[in-house]
Protein backbone atom coordinates (compact mmCIF):
# COMPACT_ATOMS: atom_id res chain seq x y z
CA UNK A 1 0.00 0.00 0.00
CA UNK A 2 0.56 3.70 -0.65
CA UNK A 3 0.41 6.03 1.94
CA UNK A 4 1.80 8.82 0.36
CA UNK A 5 4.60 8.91 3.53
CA UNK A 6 6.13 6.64 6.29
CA UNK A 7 4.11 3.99 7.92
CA UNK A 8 4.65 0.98 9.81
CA UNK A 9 1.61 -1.75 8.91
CA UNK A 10 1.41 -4.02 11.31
CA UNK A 11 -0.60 -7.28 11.12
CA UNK A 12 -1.79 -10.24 13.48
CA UNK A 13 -4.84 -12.76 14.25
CA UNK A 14 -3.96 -12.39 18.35
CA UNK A 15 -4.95 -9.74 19.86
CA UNK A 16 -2.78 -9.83 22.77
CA UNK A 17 0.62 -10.55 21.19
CA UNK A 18 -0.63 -7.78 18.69
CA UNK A 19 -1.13 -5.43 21.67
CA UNK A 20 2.04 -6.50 23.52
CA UNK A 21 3.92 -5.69 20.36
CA UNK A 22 2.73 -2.22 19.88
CA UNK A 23 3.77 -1.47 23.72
CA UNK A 24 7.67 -2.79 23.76
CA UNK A 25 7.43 -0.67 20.19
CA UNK A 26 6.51 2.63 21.80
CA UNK A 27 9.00 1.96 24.73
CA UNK A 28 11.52 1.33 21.94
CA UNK A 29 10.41 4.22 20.42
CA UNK A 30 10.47 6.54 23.60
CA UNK A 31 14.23 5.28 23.99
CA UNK A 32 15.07 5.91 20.96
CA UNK A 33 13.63 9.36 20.75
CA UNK A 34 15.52 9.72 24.51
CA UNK A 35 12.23 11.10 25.34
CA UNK A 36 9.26 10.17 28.29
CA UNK A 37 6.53 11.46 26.73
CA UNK A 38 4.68 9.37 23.63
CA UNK A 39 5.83 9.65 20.36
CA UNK A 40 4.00 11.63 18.04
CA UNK A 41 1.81 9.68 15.47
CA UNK A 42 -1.36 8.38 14.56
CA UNK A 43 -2.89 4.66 14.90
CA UNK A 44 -5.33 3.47 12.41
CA UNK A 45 -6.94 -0.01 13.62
CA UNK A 46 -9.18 -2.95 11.69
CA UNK A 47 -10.06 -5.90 12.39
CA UNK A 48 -11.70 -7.95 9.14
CA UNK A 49 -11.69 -11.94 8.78
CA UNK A 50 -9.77 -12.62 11.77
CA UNK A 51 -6.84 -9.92 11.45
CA UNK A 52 -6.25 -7.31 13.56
CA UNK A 53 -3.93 -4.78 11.30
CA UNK A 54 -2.31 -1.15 12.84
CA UNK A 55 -1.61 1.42 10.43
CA UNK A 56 0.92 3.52 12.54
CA UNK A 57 1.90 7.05 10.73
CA UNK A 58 4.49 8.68 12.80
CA UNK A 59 4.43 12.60 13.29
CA UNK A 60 6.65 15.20 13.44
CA UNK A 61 4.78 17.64 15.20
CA UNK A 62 1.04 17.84 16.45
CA UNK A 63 -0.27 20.47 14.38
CA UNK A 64 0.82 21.73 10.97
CA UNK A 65 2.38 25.26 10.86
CA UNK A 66 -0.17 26.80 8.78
CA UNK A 67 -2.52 26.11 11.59
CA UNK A 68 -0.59 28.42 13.93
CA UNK A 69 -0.50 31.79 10.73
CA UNK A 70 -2.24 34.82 12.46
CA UNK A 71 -4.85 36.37 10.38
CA UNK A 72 -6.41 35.26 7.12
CA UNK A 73 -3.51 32.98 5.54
CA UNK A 74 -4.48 30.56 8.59
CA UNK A 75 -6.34 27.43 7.75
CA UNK A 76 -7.35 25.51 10.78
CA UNK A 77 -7.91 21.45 9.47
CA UNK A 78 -7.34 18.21 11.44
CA UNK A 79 -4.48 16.56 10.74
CA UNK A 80 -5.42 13.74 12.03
CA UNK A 81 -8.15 13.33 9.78
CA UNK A 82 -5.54 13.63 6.74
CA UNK A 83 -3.52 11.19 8.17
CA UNK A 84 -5.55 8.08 8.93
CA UNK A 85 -9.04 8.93 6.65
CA UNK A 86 -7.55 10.86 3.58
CA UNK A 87 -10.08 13.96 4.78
CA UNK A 88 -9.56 17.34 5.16
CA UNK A 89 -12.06 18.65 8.03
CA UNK A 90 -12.07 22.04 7.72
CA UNK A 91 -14.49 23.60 10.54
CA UNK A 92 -14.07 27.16 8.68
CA UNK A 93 -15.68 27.56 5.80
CA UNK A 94 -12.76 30.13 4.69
CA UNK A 95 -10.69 26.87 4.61
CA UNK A 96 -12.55 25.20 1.54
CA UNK A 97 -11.01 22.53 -0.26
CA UNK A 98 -10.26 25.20 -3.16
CA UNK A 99 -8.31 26.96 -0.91
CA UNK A 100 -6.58 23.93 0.34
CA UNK A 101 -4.95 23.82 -2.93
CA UNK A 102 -2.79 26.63 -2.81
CA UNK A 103 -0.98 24.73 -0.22
């Protein structure tokens, strides 16, 4: 698959080893980073016939910087939103896909 940038696709029919996994990754991950907090990223789960799969997109920063612009350049979306469902929310109608665009 395609995701148009990094992400680890992980797959399993247990749950629990599946779950297990995901936690010695993010304390792998923390270490790594030299950091306490949780990494950055978003988690995309399904389950369909029997296999759980995780869709993990790793993040540099919470919010984009055009959501931080002062005045009318500023476009507020959710990344999140982006990331994991391919949609651009934007709560403003100022922020219309046409607009979008230009970025």
């Amino acid at each position: 698959m395609n995701y148009g940038r990094t992400a680890l696709i992980v797959e399993s029919t247990d749950k629990p080893r599946l779950l297990e996994f995901l936690k010695n990754m993010l304390e792998a991950w923390k270490k790594t980073l030299g950091s306490t907090e949780e990494p950055k990223m978003n988690i995309l789960c399904s389950y369909q016939e029997e296999l759980w799969r995780l869709i993990i997109l790793p993040r540099r920063k919470h919010r984009p910087d055009i959501y931080f612009i002062e005045g009318d350049d500023r476009i507020l979306i959710s990344p999140a939103a982006v990331d994991i469902g391919g949609l651009v929310v934007t709560p403003l109608e100022k922020d219309s896909y046409a607009r979008m665009q230009a970025y």
